[in-house]
Protein backbone atom coordinates (compact mmCIF):
# COMPACT_ATOMS: atom_id res chain seq x y z
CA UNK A 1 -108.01 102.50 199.71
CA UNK A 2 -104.88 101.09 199.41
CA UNK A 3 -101.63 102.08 202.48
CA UNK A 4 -99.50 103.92 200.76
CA UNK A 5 -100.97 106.83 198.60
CA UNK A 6 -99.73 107.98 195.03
CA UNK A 7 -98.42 105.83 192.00
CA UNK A 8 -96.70 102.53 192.27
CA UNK A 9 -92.84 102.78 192.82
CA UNK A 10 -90.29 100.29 191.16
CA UNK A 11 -87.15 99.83 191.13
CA UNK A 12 -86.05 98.10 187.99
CA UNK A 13 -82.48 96.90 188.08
CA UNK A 14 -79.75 94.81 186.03
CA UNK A 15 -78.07 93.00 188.79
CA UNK A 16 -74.15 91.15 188.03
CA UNK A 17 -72.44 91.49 185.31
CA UNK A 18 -75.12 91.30 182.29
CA UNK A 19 -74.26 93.97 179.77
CA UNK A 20 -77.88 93.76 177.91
CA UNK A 21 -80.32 95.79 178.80
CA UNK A 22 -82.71 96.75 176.34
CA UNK A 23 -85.99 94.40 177.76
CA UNK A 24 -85.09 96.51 181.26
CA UNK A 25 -85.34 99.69 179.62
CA UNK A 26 -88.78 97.99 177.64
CA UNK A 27 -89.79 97.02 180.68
CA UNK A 28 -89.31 100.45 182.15
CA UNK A 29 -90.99 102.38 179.92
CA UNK A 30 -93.77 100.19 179.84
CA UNK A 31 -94.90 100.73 183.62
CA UNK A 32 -94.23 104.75 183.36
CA UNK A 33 -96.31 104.65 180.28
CA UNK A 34 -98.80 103.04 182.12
CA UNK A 35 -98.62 106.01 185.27
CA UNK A 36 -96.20 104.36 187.64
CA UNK A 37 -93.27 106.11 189.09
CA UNK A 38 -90.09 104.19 187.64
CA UNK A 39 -86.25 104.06 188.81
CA UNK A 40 -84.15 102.75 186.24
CA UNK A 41 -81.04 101.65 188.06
CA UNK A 42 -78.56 100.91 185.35
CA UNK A 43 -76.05 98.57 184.61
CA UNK A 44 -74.01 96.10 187.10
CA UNK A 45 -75.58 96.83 189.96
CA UNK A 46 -74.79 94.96 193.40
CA UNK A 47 -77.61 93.30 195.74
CA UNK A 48 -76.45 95.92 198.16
CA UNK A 49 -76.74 98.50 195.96
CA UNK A 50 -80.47 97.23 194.01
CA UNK A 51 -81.96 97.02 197.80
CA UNK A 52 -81.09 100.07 199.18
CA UNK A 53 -82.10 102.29 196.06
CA UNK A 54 -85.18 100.40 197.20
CA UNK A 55 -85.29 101.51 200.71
CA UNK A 56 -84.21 104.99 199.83
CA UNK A 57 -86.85 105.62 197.03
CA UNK A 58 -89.51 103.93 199.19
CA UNK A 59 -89.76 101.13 195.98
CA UNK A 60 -93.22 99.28 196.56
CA UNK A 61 -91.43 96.54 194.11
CA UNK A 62 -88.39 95.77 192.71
CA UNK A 63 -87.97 94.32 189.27
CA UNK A 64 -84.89 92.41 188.19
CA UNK A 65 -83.49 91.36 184.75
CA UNK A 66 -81.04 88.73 184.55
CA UNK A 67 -79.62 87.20 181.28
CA UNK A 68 -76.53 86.12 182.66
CA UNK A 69 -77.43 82.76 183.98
CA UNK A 70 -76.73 84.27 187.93
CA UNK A 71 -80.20 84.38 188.30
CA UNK A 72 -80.85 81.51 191.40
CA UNK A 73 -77.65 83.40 193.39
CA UNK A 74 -78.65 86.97 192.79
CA UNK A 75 -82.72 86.88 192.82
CA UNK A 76 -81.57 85.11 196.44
CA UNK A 77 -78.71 87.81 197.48
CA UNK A 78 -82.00 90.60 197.21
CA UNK A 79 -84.72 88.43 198.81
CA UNK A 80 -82.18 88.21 201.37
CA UNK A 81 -81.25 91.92 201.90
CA UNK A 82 -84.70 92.66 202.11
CA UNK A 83 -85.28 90.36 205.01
CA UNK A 84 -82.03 91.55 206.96
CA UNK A 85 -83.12 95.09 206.61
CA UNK A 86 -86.93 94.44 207.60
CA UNK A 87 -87.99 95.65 204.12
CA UNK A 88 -90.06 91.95 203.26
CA UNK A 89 -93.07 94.26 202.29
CA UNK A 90 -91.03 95.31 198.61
CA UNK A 91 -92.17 92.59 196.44
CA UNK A 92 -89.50 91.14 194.19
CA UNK A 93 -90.34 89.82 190.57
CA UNK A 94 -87.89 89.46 187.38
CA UNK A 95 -87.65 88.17 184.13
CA UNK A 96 -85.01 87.14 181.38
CA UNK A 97 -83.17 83.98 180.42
CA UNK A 98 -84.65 81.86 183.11
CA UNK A 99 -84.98 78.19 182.62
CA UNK A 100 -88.79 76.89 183.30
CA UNK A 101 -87.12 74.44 186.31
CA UNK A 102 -85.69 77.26 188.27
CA UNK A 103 -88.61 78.86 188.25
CA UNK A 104 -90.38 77.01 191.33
CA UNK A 105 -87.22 76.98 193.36
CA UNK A 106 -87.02 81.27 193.23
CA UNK A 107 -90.90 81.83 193.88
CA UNK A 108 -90.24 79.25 197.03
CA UNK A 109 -87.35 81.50 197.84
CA UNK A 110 -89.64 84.46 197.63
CA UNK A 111 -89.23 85.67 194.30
CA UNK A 112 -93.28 86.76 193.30
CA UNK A 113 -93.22 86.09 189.79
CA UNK A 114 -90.76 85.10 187.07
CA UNK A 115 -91.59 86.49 183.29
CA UNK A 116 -89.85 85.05 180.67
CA UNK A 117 -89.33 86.03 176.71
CA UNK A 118 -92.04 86.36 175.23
CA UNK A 119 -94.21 87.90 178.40
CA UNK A 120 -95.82 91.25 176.84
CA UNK A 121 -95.21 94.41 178.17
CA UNK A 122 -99.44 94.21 178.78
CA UNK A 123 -99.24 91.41 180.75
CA UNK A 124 -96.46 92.54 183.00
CA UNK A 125 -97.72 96.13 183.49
CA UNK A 126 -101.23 93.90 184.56
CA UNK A 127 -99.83 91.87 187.17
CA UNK A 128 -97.74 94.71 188.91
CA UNK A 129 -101.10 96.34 189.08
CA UNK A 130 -102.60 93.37 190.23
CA UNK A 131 -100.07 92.47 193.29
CA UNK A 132 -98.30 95.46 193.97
CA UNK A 133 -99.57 97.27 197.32
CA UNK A 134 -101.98 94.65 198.38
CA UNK A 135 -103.48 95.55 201.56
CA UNK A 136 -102.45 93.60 204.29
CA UNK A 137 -104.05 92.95 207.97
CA UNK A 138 -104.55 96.46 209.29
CA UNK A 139 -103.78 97.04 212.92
CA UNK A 140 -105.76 99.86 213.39
């Protein structure tokens, strides 16, 4: 069995100043429907404020949607805050507006996958299940 018991937890957030969110909300929906346990932080959230919502509701993952074109400094700003705060086990992934050559540059930074339009809801929903809560070495 897997550490932590009970449903998946993520965090899905809008980070900067990008007033769309409609494929959050899709996105959302999507891994409730499909029996995870979803926080839907809203609009123009911080770093700060995306990471410890995290923390606090004991996230297993966050999820990020960025349109805005801040994607390389904010995807960064969370991987960071994780880090600072010892919380490098939440696994960060995103999607949006997200041009194919900064993709390599954000998984190097620690970003664990990058969907872009046209990803279904299926596939996404699929690969959270698939690398969410993977068991790492036991010490015990």
């Amino acid at each position: 069995m897997g550490v932590a018991a009970g449903p998946i937890r993520v965090v899905v957030a809008k980070p900067g100043l990008d007033g769309h969110d409609r494929g959050a909300k899709v996105i959302a929906r999507a891994l409730r429907d499909a029996g995870m346990e979803v926080i839907y932080t809203g609009l123009h959230q911080t770093p700060e404020q995306i990471v410890d919502t995290a923390i606090q509701e004991d996230a297993d993952a966050i999820g990020l949607s960025i349109l805005s074109g801040a994607h390389n400094t904010l995807f960064a700003a969370v991987i960071e805050l994780l880090k600072e705060r010892e919380a490098e086990d939440i696994l960060v992934f995103g999607g949006g507006i997200i041009p194919d050559e900064d993709i390599p540059p954000l998984k190097e930074k620690g970003v664990a996958e990058i969907f872009t339009p046209g990803a279904t809801t299926a596939s996404i929903v699929e690969w959270v299940r698939a690398n969410v809560r993977q068991p790492a070495a036991s010490g015990g």
